[in-house]
PDB file of N, CA and C in Angstrom:
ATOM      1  N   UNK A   1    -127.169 -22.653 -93.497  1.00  0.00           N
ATOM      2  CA  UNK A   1    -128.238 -22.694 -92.523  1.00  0.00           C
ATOM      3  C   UNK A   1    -129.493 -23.332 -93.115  1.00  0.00           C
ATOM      4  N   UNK A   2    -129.692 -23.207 -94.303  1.00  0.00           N
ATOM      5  CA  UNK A   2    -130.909 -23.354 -95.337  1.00  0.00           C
ATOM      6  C   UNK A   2    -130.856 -25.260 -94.946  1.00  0.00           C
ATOM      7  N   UNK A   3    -129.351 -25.372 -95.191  1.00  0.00           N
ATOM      8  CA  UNK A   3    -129.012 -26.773 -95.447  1.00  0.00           C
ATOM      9  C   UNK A   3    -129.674 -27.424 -94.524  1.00  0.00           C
ATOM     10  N   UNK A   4    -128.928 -26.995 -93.168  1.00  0.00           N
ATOM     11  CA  UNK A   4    -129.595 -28.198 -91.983  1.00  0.00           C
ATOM     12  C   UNK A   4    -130.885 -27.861 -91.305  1.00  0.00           C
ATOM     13  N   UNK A   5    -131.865 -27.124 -91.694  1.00  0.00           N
ATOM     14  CA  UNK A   5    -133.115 -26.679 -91.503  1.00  0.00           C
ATOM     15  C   UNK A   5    -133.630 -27.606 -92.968  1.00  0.00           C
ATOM     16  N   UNK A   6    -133.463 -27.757 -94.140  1.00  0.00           N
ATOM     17  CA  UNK A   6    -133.766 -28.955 -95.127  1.00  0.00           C
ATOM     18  C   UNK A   6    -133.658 -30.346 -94.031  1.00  0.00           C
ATOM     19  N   UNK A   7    -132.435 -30.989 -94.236  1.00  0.00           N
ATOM     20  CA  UNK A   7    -131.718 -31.613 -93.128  1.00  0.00           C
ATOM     21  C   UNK A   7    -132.944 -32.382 -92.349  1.00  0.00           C
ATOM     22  N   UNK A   8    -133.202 -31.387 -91.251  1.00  0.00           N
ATOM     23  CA  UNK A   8    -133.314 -31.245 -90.221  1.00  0.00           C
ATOM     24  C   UNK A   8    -135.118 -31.935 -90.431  1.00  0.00           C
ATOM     25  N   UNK A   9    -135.549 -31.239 -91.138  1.00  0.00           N
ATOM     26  CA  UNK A   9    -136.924 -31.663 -92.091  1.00  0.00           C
ATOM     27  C   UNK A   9    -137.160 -32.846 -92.450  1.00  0.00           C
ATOM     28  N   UNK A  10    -136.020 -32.937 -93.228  1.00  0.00           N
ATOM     29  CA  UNK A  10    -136.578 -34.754 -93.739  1.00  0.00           C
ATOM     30  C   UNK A  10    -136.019 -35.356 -92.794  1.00  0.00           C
ATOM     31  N   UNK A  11    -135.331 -35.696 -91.938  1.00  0.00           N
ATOM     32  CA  UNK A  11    -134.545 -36.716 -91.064  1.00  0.00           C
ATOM     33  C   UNK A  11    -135.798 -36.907 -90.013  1.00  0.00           C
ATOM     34  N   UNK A  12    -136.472 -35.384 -89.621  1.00  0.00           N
ATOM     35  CA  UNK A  12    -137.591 -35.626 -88.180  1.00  0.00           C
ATOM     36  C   UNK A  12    -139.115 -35.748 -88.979  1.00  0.00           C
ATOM     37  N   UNK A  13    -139.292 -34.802 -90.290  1.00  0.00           N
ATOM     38  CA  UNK A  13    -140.227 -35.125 -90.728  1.00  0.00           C
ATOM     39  C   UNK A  13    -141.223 -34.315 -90.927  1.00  0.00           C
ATOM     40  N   UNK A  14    -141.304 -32.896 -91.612  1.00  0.00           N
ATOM     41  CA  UNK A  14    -141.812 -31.642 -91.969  1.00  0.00           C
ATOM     42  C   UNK A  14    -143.102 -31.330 -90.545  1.00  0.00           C
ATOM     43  N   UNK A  15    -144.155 -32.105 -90.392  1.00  0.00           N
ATOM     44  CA  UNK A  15    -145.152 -32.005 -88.916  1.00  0.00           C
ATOM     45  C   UNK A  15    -144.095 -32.181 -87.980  1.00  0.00           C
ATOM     46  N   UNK A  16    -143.331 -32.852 -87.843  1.00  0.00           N
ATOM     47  CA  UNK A  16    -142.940 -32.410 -86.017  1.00  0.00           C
ATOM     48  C   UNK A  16    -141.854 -31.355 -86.133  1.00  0.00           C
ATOM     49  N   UNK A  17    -141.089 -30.984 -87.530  1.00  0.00           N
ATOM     50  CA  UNK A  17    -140.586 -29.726 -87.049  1.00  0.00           C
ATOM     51  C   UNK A  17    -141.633 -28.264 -86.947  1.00  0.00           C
ATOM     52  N   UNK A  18    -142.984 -28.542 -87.359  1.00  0.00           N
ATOM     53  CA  UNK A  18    -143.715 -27.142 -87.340  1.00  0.00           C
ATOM     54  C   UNK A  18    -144.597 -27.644 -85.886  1.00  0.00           C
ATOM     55  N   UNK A  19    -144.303 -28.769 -84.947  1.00  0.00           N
ATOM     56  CA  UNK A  19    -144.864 -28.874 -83.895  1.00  0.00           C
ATOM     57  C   UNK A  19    -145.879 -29.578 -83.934  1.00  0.00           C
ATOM     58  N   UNK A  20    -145.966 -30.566 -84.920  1.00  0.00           N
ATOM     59  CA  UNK A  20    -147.354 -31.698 -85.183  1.00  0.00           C
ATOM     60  C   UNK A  20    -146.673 -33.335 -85.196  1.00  0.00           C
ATOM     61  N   UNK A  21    -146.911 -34.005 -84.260  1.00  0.00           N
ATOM     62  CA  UNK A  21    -146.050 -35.260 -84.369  1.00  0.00           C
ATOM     63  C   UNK A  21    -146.634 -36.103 -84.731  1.00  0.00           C
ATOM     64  N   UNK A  22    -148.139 -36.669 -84.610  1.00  0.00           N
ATOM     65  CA  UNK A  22    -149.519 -37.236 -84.487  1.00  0.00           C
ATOM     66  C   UNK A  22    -149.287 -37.830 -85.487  1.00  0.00           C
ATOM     67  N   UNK A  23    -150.099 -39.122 -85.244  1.00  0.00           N
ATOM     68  CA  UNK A  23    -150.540 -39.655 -86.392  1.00  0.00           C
ATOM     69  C   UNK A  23    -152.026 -39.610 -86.356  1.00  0.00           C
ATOM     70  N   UNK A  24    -153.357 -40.384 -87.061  1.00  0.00           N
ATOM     71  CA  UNK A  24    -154.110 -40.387 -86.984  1.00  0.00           C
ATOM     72  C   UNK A  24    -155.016 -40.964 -85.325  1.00  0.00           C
ATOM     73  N   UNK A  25    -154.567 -41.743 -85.034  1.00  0.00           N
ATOM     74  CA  UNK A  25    -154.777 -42.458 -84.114  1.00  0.00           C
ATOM     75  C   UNK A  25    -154.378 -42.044 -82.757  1.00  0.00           C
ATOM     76  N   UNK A  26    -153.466 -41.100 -83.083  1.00  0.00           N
ATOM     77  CA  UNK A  26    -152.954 -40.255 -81.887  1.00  0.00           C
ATOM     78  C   UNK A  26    -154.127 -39.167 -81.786  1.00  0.00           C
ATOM     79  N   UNK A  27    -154.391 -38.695 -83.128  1.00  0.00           N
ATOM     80  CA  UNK A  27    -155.404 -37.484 -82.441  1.00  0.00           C
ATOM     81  C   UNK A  27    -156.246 -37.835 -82.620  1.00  0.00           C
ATOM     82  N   UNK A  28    -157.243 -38.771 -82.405  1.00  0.00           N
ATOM     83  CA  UNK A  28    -158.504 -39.334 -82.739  1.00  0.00           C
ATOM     84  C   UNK A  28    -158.415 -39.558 -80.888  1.00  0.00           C
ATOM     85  N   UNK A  29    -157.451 -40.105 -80.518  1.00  0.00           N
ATOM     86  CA  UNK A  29    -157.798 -40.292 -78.628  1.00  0.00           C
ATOM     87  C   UNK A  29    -157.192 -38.488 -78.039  1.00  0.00           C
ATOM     88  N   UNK A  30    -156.096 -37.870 -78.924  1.00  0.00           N
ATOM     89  CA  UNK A  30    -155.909 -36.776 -77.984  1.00  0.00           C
ATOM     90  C   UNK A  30    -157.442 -35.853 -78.008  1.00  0.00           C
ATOM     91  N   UNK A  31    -158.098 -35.821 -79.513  1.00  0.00           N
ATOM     92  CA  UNK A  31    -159.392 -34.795 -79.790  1.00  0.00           C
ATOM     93  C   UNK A  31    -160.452 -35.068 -78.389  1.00  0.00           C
ATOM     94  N   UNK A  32    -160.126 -36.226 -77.687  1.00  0.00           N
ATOM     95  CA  UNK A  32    -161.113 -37.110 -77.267  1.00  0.00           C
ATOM     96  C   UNK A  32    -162.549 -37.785 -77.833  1.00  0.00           C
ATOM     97  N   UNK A  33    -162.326 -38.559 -79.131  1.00  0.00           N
ATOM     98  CA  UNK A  33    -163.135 -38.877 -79.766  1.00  0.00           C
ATOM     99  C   UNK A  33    -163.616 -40.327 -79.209  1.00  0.00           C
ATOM    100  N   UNK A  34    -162.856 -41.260 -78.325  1.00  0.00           N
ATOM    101  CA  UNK A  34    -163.219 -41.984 -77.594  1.00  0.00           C
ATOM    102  C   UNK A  34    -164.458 -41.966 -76.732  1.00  0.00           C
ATOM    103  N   UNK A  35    -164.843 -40.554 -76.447  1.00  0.00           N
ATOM    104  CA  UNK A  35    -165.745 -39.828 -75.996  1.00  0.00           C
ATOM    105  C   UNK A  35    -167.126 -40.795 -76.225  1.00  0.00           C
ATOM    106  N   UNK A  36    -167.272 -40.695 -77.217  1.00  0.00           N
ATOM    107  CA  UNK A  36    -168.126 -41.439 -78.386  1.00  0.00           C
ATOM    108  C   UNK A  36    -167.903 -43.034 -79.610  1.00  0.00           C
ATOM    109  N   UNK A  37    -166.523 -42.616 -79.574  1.00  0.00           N
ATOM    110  CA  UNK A  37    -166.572 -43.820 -80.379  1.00  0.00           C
ATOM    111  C   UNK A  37    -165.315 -45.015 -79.954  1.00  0.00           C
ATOM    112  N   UNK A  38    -165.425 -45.778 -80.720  1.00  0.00           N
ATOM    113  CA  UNK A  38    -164.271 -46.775 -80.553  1.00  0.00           C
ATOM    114  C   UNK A  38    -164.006 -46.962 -82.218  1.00  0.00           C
ATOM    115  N   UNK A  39    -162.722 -47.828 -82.171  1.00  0.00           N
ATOM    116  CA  UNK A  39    -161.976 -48.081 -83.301  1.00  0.00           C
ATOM    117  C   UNK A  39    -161.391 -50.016 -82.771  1.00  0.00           C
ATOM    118  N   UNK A  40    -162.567 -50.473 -82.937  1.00  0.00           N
ATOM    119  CA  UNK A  40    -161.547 -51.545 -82.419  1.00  0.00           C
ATOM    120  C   UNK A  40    -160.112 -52.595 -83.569  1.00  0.00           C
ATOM    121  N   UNK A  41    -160.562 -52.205 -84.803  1.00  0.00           N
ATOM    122  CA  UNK A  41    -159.280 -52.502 -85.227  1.00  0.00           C
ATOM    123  C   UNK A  41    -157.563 -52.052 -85.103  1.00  0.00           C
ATOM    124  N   UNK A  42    -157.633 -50.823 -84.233  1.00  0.00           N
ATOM    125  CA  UNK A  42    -156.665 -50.363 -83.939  1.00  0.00           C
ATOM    126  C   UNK A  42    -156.982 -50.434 -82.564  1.00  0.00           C
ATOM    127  N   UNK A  43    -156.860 -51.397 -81.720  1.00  0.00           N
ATOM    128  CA  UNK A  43    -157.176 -51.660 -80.574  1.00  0.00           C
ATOM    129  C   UNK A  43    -157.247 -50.295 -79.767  1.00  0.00           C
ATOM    130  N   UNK A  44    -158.659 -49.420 -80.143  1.00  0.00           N
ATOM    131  CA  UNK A  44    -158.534 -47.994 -79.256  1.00  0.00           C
ATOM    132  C   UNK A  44    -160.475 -48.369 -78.806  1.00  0.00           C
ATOM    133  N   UNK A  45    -160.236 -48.319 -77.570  1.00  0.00           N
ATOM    134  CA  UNK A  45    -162.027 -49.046 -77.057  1.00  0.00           C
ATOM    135  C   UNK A  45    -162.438 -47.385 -76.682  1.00  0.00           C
ATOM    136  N   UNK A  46    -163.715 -47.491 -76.789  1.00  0.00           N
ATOM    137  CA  UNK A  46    -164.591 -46.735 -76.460  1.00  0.00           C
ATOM    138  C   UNK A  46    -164.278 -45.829 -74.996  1.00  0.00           C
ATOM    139  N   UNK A  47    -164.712 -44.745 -74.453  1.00  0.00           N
ATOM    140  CA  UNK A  47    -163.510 -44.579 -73.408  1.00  0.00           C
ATOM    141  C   UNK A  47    -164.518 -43.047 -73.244  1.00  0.00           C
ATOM    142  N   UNK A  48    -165.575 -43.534 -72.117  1.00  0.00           N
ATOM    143  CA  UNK A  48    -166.459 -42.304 -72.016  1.00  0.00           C
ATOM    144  C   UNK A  48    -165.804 -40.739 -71.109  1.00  0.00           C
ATOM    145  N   UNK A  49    -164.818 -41.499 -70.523  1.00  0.00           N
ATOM    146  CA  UNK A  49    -164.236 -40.137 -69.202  1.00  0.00           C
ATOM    147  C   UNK A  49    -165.664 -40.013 -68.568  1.00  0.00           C
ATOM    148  N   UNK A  50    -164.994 -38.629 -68.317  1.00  0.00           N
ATOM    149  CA  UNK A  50    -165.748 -37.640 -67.290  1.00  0.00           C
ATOM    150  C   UNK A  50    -167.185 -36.917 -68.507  1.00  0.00           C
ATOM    151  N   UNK A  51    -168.080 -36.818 -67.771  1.00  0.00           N
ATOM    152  CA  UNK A  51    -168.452 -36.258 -68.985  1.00  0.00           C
ATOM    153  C   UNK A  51    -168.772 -34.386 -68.649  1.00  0.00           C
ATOM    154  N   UNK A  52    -168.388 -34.076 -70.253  1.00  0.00           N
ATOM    155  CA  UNK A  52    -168.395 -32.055 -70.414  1.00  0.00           C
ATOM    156  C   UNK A  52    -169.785 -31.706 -70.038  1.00  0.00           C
ATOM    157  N   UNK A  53    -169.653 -30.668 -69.631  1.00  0.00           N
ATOM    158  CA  UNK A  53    -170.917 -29.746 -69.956  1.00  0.00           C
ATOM    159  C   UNK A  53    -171.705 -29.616 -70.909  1.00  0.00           C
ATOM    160  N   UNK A  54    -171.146 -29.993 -72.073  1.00  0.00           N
ATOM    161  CA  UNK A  54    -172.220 -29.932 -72.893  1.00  0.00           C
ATOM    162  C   UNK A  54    -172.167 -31.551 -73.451  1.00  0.00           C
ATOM    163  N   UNK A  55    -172.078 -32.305 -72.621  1.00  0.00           N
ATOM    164  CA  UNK A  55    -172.443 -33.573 -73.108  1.00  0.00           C
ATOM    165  C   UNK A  55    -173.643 -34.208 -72.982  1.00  0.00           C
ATOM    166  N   UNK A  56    -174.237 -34.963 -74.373  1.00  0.00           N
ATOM    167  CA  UNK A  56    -176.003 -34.687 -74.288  1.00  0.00           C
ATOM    168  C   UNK A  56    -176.287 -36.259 -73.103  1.00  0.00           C
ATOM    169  N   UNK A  57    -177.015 -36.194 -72.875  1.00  0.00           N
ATOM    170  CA  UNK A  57    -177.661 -37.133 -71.289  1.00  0.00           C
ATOM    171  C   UNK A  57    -178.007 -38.437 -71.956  1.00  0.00           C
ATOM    172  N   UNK A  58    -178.565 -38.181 -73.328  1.00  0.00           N
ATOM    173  CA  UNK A  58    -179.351 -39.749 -73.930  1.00  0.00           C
ATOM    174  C   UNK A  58    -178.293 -40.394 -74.328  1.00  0.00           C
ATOM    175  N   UNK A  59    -176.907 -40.422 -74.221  1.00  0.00           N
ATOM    176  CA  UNK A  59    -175.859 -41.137 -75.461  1.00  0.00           C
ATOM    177  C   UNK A  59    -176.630 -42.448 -75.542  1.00  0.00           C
ATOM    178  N   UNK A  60    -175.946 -43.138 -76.943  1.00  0.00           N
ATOM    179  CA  UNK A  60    -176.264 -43.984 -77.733  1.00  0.00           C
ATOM    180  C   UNK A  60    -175.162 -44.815 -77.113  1.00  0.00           C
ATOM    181  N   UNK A  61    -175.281 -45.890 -77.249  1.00  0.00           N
ATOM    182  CA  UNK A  61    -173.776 -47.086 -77.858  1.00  0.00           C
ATOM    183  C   UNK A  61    -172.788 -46.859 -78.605  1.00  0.00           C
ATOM    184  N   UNK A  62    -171.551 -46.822 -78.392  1.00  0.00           N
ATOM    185  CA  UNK A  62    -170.674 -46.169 -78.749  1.00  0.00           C
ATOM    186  C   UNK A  62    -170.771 -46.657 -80.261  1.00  0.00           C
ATOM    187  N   UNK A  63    -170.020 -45.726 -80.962  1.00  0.00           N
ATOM    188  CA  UNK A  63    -170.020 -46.145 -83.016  1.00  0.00           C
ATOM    189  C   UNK A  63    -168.529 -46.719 -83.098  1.00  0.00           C
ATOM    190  N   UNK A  64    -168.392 -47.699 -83.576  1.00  0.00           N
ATOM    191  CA  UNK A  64    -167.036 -48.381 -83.737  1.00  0.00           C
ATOM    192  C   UNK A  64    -167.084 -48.172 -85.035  1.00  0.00           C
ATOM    193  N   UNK A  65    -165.612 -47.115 -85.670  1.00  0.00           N
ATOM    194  CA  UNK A  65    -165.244 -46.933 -86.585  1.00  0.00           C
ATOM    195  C   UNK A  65    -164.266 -47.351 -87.806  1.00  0.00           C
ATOM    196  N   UNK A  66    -164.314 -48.568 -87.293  1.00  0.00           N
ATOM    197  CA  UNK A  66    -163.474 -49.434 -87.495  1.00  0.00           C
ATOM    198  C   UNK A  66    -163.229 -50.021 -89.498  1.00  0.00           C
ATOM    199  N   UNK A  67    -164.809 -49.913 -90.106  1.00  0.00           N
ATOM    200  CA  UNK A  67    -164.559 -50.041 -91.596  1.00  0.00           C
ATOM    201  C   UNK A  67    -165.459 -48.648 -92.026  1.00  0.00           C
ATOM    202  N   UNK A  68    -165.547 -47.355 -91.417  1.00  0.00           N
ATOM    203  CA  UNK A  68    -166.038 -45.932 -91.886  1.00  0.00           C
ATOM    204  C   UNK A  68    -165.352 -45.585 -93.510  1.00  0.00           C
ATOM    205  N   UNK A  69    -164.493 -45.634 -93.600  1.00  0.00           N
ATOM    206  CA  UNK A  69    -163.594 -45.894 -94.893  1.00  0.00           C
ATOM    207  C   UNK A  69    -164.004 -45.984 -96.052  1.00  0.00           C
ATOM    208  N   UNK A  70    -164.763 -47.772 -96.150  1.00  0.00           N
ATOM    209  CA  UNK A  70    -165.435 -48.421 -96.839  1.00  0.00           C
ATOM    210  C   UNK A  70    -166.975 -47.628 -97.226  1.00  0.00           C
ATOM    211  N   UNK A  71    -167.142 -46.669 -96.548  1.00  0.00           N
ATOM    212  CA  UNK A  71    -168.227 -46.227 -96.973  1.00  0.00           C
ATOM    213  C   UNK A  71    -168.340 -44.490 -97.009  1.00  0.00           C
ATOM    214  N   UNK A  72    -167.383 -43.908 -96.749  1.00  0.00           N
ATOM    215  CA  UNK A  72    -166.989 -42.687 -97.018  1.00  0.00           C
ATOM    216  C   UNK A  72    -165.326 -42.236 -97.362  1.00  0.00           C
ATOM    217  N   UNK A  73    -165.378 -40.951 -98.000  1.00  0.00           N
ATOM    218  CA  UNK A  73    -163.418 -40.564 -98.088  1.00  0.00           C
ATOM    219  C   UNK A  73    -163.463 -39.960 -97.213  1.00  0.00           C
ATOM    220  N   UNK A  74    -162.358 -39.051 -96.848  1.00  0.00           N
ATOM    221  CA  UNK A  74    -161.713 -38.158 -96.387  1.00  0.00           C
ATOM    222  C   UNK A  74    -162.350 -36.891 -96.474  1.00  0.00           C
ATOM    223  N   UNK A  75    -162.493 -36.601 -97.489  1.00  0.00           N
ATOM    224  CA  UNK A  75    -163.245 -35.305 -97.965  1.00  0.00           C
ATOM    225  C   UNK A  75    -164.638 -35.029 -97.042  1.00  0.00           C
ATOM    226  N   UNK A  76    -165.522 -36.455 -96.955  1.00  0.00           N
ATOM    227  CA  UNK A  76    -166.644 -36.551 -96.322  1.00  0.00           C
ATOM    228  C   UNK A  76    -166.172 -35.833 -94.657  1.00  0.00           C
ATOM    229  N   UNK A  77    -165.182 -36.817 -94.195  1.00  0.00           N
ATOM    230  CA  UNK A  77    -165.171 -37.253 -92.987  1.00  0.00           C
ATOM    231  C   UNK A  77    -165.105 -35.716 -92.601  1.00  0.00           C
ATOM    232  N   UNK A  78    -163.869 -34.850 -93.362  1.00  0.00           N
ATOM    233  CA  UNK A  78    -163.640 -33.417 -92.933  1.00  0.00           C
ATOM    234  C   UNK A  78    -164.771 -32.597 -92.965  1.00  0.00           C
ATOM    235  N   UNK A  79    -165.788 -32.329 -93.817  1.00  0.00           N
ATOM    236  CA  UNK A  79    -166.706 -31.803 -93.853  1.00  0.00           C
ATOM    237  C   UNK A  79    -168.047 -32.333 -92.627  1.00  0.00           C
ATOM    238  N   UNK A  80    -168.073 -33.606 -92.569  1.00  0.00           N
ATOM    239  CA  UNK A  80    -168.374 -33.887 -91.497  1.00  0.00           C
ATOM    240  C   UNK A  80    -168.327 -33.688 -89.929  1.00  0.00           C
ATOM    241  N   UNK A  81    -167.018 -33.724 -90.090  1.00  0.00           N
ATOM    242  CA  UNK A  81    -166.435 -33.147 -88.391  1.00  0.00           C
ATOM    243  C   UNK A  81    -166.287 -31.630 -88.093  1.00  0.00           C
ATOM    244  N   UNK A  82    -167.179 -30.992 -89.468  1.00  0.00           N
ATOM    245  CA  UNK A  82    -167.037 -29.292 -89.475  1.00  0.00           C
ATOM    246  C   UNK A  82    -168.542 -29.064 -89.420  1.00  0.00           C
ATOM    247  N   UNK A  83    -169.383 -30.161 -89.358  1.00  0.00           N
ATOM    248  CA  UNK A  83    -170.831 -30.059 -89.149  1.00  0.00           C
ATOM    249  C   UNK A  83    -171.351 -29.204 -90.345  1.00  0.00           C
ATOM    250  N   UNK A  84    -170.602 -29.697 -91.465  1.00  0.00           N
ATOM    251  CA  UNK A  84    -171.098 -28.815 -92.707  1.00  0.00           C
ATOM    252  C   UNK A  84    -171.680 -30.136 -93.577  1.00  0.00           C
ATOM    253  N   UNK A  85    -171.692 -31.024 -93.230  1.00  0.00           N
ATOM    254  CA  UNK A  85    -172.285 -32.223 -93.910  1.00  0.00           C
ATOM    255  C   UNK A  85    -172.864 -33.177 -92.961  1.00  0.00           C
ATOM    256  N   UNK A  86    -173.768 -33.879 -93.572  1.00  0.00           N
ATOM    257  CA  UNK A  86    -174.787 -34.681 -92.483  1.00  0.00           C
ATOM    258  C   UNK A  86    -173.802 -35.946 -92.913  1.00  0.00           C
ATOM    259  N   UNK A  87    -173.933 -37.276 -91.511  1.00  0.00           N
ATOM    260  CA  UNK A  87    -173.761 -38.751 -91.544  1.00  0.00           C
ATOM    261  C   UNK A  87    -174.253 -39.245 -92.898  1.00  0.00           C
ATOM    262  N   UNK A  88    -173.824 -39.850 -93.149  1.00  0.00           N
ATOM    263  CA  UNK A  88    -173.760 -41.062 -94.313  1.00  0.00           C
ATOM    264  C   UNK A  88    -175.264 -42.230 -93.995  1.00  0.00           C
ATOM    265  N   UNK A  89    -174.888 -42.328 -93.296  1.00  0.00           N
ATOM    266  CA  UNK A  89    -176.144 -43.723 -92.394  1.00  0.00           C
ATOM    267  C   UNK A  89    -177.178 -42.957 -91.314  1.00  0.00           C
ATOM    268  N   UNK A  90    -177.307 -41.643 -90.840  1.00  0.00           N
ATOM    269  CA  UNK A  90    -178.429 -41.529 -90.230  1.00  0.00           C
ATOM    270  C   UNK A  90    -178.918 -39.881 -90.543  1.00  0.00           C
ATOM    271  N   UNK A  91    -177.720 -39.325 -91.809  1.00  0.00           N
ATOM    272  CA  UNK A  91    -178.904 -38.110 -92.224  1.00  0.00           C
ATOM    273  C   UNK A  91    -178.663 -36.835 -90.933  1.00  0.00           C
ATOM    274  N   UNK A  92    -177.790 -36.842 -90.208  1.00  0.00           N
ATOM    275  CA  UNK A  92    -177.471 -36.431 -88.736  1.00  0.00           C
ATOM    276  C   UNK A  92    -176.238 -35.768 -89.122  1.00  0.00           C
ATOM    277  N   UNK A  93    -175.984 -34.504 -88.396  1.00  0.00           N
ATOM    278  CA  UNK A  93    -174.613 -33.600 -88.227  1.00  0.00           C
ATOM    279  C   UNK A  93    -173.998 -34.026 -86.921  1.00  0.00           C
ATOM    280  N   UNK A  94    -172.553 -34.351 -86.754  1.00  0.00           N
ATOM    281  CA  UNK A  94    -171.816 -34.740 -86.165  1.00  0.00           C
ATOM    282  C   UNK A  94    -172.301 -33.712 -84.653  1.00  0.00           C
ATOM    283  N   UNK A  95    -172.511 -34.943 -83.729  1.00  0.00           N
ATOM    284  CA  UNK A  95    -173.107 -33.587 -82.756  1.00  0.00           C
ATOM    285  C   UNK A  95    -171.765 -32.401 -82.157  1.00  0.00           C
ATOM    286  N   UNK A  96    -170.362 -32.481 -82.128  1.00  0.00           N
ATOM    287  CA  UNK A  96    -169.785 -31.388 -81.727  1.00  0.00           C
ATOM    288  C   UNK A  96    -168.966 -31.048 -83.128  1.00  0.00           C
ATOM    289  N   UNK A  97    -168.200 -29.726 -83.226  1.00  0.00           N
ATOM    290  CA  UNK A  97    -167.536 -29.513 -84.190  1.00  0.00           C
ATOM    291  C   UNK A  97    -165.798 -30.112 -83.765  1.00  0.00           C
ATOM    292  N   UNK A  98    -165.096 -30.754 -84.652  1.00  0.00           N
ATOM    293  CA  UNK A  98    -163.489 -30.609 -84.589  1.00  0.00           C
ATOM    294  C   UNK A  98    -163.084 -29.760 -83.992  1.00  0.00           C
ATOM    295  N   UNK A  99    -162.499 -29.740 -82.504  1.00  0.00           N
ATOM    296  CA  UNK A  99    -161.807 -28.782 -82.114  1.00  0.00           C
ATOM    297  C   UNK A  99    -160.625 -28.570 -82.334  1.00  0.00           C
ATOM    298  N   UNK A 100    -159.990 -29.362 -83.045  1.00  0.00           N
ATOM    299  CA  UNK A 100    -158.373 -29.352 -83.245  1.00  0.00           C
ATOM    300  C   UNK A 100    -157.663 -28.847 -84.061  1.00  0.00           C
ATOM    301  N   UNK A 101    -156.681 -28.558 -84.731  1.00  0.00           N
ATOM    302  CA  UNK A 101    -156.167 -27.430 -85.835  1.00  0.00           C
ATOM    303  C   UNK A 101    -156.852 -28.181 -87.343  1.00  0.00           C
ATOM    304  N   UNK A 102    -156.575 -27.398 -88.050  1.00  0.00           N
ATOM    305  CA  UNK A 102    -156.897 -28.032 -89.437  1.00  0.00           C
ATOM    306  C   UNK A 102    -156.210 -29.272 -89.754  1.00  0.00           C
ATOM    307  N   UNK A 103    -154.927 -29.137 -89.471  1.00  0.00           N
ATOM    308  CA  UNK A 103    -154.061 -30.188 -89.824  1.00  0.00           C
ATOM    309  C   UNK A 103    -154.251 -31.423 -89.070  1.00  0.00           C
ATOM    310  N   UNK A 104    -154.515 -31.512 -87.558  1.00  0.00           N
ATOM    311  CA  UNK A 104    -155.207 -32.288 -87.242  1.00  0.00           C
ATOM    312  C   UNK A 104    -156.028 -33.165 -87.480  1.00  0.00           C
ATOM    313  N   UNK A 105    -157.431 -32.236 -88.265  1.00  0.00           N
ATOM    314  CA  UNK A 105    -158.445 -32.558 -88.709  1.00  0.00           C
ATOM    315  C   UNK A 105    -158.385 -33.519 -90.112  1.00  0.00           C
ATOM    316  N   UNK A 106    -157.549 -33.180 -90.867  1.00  0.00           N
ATOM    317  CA  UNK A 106    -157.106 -34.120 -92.216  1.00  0.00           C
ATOM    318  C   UNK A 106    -156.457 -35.047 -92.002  1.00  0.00           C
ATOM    319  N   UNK A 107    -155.332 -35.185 -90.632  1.00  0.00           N
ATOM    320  CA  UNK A 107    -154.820 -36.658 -90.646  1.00  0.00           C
ATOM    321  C   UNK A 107    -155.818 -37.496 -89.980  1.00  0.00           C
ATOM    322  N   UNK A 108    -156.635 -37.004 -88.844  1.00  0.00           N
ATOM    323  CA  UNK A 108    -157.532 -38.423 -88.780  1.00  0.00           C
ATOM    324  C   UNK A 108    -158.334 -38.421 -89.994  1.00  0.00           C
ATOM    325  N   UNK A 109    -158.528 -37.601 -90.469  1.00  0.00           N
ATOM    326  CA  UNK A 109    -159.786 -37.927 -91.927  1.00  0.00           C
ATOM    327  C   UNK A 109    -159.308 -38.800 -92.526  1.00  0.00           C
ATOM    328  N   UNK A 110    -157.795 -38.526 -92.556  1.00  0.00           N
ATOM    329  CA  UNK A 110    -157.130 -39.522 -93.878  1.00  0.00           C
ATOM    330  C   UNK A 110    -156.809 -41.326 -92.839  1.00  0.00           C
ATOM    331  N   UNK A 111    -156.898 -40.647 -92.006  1.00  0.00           N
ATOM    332  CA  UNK A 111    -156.576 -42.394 -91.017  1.00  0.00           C
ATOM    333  C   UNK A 111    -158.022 -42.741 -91.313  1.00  0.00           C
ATOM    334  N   UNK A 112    -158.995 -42.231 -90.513  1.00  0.00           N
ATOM    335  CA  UNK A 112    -160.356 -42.996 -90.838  1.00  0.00           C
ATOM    336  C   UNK A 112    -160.732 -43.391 -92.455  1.00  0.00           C
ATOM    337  N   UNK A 113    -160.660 -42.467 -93.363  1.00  0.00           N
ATOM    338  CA  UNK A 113    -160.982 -43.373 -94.723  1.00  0.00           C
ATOM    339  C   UNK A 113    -159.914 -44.579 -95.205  1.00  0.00           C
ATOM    340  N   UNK A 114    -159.188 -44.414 -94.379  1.00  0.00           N
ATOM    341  CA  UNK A 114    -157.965 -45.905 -94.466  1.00  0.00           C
ATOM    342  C   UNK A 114    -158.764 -47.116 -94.035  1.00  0.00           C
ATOM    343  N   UNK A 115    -159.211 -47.209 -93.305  1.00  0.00           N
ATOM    344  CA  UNK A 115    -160.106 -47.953 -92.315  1.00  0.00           C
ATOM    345  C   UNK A 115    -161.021 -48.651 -93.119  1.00  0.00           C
ATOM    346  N   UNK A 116    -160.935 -49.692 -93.898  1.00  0.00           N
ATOM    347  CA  UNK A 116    -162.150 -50.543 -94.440  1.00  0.00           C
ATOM    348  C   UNK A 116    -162.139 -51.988 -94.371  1.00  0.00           C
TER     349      UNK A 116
END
């Protein structure tokens, strides 16, 4: 049983047997981070929806994240999207927190510091 639960692991791929299939780019549009930003090297455009209740009234121009990478790691980005660290370029805490699982939260970190 051990065997084809091993098996079963590497053939689909340890995240989608514990129910995580995503790649970075998948949860960067499922988080709805489009919200706010774009990525246009991975052809993902800016993509305001509907807007939440707590969405602030002044938005800016969307931030295309496209070489973020080049100027921060991973490490940043996570601490960042936990509003435990300020922006790199404006000294500013990410205005909402990561709503998504932890694991979530580290594969886009690790997709965005790819990005340079």
């Amino acid at each position: 049983m051990v065997r084809i639960l091993l098996l079963t692991m590497l053939l689909l791929g340890f995240p989608a047997v514990v129910g995580f299939g995503g790649d970075g780019a998948e949860v960067f549009q499922t988080q709805k981070c489009t919200k706010c930003h774009s990525v246009e090297v991975a052809s993902i455009p800016f993509n305001p929806g509907e807007p939440d209740e707590d969405d602030d009234e002044d938005e800016k121009e969307p931030v295309d994240l496209s070489k973020i990478g080049a100027a921060v790691d991973s490490s940043h980005i996570v601490a960042f999207l936990n509003r435990k660290e300020v922006s790199h370029d404006n000294g500013k805490k990410h205005k909402k927190k990561f709503k998504g699982t932890d694991e979530e939260l580290q594969v886009v970190a690790d997709w965005l510091a790819s990005l340079k």
